[in-house]
C-alpha atoms as a PDB file:
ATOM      1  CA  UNK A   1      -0.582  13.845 -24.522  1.00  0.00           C
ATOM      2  CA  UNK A   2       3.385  13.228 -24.814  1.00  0.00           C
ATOM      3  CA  UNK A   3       5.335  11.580 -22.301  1.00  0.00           C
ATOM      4  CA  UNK A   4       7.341  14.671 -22.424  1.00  0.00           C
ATOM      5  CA  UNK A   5       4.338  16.492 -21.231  1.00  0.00           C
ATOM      6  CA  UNK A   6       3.115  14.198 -18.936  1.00  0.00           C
ATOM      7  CA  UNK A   7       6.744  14.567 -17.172  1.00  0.00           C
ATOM      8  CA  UNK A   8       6.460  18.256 -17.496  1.00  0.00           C
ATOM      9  CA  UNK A   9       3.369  18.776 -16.146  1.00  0.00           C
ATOM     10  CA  UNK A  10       3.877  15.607 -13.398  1.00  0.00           C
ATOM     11  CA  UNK A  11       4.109  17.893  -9.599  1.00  0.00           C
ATOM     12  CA  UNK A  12       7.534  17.793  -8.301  1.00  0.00           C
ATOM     13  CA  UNK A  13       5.988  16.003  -4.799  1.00  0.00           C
ATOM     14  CA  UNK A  14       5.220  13.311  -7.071  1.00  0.00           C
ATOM     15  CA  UNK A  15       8.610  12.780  -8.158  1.00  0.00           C
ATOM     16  CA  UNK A  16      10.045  13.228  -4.728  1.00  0.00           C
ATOM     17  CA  UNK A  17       7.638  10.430  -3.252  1.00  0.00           C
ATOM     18  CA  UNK A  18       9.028   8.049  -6.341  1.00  0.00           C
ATOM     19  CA  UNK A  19      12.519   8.720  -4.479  1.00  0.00           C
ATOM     20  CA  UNK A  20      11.309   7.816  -1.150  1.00  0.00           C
ATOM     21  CA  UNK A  21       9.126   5.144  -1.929  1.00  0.00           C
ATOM     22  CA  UNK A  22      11.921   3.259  -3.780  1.00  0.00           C
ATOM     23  CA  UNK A  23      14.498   4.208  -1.437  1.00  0.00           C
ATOM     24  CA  UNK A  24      12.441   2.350   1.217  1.00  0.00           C
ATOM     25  CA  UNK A  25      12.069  -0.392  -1.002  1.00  0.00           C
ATOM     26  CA  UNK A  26      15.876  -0.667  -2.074  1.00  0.00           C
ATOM     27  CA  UNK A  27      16.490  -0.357   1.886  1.00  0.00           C
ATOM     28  CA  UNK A  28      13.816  -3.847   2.376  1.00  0.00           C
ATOM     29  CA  UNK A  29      16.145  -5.730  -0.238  1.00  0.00           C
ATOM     30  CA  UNK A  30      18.212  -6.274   3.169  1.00  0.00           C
ATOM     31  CA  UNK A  31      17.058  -8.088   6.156  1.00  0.00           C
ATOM     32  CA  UNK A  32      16.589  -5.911   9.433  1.00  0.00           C
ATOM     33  CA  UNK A  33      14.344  -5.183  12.587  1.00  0.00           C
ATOM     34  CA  UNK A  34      11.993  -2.708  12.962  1.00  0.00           C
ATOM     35  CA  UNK A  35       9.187  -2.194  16.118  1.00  0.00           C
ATOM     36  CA  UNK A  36       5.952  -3.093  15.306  1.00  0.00           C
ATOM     37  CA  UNK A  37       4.568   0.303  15.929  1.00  0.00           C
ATOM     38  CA  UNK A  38       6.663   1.425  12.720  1.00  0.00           C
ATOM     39  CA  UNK A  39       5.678  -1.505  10.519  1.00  0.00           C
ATOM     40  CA  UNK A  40       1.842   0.039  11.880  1.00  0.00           C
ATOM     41  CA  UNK A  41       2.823   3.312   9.785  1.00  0.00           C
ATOM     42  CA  UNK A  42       2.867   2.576   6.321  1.00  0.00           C
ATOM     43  CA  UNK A  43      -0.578   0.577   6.054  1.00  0.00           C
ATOM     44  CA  UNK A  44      -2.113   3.547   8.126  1.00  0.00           C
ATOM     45  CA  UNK A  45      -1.094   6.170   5.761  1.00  0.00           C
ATOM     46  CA  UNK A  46      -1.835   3.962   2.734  1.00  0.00           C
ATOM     47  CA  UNK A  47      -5.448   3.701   4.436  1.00  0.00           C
ATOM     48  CA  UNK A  48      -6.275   6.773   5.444  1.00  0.00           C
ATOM     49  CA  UNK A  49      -4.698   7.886   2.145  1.00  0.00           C
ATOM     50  CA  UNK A  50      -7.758   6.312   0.393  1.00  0.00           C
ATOM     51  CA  UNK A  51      -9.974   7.080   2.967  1.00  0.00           C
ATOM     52  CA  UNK A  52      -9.367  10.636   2.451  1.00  0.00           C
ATOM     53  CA  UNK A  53      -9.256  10.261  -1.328  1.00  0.00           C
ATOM     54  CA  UNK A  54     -12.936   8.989  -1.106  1.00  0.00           C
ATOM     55  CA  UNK A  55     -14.305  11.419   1.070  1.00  0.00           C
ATOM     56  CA  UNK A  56     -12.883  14.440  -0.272  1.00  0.00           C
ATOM     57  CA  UNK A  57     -13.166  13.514  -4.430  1.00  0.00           C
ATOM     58  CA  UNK A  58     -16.524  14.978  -5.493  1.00  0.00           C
ATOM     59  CA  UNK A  59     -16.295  11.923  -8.009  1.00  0.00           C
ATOM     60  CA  UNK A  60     -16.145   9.604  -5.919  1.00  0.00           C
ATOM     61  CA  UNK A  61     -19.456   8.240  -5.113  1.00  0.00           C
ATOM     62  CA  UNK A  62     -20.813   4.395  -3.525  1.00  0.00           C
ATOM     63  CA  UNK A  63     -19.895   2.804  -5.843  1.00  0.00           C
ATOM     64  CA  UNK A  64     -15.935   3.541  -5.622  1.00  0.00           C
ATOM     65  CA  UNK A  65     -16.455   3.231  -1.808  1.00  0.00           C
ATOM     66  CA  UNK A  66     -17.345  -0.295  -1.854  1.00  0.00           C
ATOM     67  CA  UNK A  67     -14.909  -0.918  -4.508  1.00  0.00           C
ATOM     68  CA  UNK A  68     -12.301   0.358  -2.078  1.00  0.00           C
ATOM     69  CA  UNK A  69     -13.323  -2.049   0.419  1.00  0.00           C
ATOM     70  CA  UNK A  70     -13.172  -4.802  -1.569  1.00  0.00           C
ATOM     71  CA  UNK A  71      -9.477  -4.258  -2.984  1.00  0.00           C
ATOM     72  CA  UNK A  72      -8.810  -3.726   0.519  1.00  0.00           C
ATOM     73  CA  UNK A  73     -10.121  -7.370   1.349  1.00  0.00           C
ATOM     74  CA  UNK A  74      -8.486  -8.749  -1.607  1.00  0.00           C
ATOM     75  CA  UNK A  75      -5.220  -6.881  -0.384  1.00  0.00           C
ATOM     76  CA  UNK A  76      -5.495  -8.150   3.235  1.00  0.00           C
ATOM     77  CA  UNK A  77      -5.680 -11.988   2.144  1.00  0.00           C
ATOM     78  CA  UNK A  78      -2.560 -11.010  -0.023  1.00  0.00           C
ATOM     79  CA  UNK A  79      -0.585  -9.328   2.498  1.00  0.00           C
ATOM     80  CA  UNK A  80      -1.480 -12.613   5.176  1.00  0.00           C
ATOM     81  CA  UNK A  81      -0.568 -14.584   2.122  1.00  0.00           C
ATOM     82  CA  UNK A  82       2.893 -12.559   1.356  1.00  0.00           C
ATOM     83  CA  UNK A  83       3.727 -12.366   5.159  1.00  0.00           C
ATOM     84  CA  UNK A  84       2.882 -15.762   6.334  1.00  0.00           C
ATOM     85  CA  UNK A  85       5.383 -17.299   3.562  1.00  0.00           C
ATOM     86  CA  UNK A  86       8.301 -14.964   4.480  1.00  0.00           C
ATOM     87  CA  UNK A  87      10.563 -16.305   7.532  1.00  0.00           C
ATOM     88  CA  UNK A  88      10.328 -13.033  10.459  1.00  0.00           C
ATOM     89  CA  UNK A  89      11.025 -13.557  13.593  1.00  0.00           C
ATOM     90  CA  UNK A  90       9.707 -11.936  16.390  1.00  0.00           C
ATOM     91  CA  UNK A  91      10.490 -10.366  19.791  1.00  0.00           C
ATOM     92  CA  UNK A  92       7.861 -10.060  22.336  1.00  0.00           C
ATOM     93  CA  UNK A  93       9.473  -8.442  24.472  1.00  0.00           C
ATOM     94  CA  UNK A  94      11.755  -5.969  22.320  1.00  0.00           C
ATOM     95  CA  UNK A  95       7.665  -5.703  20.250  1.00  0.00           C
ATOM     96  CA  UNK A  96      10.310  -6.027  17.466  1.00  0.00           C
ATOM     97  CA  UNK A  97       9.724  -7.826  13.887  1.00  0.00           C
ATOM     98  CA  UNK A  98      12.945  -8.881  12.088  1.00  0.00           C
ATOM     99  CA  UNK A  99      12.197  -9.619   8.429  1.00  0.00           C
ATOM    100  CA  UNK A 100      14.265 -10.878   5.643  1.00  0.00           C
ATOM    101  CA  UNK A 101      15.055  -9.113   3.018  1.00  0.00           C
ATOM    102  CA  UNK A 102      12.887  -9.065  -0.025  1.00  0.00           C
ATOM    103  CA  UNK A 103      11.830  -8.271  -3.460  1.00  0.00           C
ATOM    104  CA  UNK A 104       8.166  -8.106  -2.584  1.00  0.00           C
ATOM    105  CA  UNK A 105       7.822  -4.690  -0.984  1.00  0.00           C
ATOM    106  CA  UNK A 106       9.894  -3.191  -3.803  1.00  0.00           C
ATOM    107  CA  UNK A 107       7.854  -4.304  -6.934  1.00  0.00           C
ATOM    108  CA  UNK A 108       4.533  -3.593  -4.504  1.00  0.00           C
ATOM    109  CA  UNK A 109       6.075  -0.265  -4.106  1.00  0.00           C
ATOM    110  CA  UNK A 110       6.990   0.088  -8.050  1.00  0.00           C
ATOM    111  CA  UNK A 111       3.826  -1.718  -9.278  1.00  0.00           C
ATOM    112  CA  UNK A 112       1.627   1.031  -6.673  1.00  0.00           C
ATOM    113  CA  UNK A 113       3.383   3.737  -8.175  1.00  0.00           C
ATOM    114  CA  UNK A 114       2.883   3.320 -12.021  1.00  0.00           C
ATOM    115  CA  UNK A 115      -0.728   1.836 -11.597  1.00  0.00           C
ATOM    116  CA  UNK A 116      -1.283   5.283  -9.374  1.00  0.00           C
ATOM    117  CA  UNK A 117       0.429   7.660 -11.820  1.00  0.00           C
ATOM    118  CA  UNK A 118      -1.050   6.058 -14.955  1.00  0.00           C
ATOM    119  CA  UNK A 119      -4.346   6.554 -13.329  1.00  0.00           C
ATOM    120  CA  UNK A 120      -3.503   9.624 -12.266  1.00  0.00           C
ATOM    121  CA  UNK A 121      -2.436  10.921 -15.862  1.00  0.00           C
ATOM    122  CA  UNK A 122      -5.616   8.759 -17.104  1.00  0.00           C
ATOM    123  CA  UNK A 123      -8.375  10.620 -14.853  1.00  0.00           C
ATOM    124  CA  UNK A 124      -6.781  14.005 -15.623  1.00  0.00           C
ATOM    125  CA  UNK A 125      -6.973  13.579 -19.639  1.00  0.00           C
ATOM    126  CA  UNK A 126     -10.314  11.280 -20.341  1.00  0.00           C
ATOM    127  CA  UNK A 127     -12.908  13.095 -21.779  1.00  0.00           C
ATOM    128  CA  UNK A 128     -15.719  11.132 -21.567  1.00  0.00           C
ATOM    129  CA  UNK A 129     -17.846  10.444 -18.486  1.00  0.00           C
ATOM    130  CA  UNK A 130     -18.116   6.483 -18.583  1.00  0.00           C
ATOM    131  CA  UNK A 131     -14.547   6.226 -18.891  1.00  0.00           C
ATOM    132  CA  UNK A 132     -13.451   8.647 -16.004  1.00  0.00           C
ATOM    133  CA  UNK A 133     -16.455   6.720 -14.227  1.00  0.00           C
ATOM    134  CA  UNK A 134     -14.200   3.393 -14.818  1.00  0.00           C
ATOM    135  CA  UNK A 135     -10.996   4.912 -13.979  1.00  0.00           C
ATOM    136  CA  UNK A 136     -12.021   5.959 -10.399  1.00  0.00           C
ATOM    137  CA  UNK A 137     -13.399   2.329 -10.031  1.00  0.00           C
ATOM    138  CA  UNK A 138      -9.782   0.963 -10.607  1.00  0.00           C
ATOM    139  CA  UNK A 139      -8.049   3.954  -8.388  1.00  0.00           C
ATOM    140  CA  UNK A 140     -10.457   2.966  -5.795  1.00  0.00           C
ATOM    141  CA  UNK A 141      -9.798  -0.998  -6.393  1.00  0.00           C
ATOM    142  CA  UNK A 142      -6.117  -0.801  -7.066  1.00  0.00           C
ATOM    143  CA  UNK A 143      -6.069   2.357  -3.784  1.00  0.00           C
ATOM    144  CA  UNK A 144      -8.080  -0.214  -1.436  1.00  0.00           C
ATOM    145  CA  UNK A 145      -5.795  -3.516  -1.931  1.00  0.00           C
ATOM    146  CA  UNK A 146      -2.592  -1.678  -1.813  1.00  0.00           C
ATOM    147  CA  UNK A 147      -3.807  -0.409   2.041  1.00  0.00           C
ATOM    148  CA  UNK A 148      -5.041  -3.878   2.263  1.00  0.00           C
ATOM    149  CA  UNK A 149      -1.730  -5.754   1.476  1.00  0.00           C
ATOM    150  CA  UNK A 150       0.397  -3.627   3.911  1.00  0.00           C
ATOM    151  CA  UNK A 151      -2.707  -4.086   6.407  1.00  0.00           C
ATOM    152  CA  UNK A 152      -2.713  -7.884   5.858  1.00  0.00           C
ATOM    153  CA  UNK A 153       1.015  -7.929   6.226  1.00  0.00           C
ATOM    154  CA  UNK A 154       1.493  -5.975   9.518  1.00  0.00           C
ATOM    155  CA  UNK A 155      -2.013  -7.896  10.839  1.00  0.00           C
ATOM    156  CA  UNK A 156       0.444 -11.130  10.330  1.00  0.00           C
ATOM    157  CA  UNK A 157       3.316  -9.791  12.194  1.00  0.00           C
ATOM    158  CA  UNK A 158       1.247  -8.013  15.151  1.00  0.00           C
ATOM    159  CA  UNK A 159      -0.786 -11.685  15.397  1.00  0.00           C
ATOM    160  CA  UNK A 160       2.368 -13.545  15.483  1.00  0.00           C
ATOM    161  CA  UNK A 161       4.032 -11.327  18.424  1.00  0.00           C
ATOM    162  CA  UNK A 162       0.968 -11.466  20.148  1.00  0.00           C
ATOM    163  CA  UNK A 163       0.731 -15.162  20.101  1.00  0.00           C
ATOM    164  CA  UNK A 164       4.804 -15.450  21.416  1.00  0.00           C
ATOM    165  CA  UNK A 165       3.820 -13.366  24.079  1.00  0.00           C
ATOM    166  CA  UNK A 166       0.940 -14.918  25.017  1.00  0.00           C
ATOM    167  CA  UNK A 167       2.887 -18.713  24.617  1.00  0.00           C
ATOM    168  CA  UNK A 168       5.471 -16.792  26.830  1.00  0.00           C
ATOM    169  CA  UNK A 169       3.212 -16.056  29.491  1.00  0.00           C
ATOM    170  CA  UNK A 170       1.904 -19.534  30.397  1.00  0.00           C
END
């Protein structure tokens, strides 16, 4: 198949999430505070995203399932990882985050997007059964730590306002 006709026959929703997604990566280039109920957003939908992708795929089996879980374990050290090394501040009482700006959500946000889309194009064109077998694996893998990254990362912030608050209350 052509890139030409993999652009073609791309849905228009997918394009239009490419704009969002990198919009909100462009805006996280800049430093600025955000509640920590709307940092909560983005690893929910990422979750239940591939929670919904593994019940309702008639491919998907066990196998992918545990895989899923596993990326997402992976993911969750990274995101600690990520988000322990970055300097945010918190607000206990405001339950606001403040983060720096950074590069990291944007190439998480770019690297999620062209792993997803090759896959994407990848599972729609293989023909034969081991290979599609594979490729649902690595949507499953690369699906679970990308939830499990933002999860990791918003699990740092939400522990860190929690432990101000408590430290404020003695």
């Amino acid at each position: 198949m052509s890139p030409e006709a993999i652009i073609h026959g791309t849905p228009i929703w997918v394009w239009v999430l490419l704009v969002v997604l990198l919009s909100r990566g462009i805006k996280a280039l800049r430093s600025g505070t955000a509640p920590l109920s709307k940092l909560a957003i983005v690893p929910i939908v990422f979750a239940a995203w591939g929670i919904a992708h593994l019940i309702s795929d008639p491919l998907v089996g066990w196998s992918a399932a545990i895989t899923w879980m596993a990326g997402a374990l992976v993911g969750i050290m990274g995101g600690v990882f990520i988000a322990s090394r970055s300097r945010f501040i918190v607000d206990p009482i405001a339950k606001t985050v403040m983060l720096p700006g950074s590069v990291v959500p944007l190439l998480l946000i770019t690297a999620t997007f062209v792993t997803k889309f090759w896959l994407g194009v990848e599972i729609a064109t293989v023909t034969d059964a081991s290979s599609l077998g594979m490729m649902v694996l690595i949507d499953a893998l690369v699906s679970g730590a990308v939830a499990g990254v933002f999860g990791g990362r918003f699990f740092t912030y939400w522990r860190a306002l929690n432990a101000r608050r408590a430290f404020q209350l003695q």
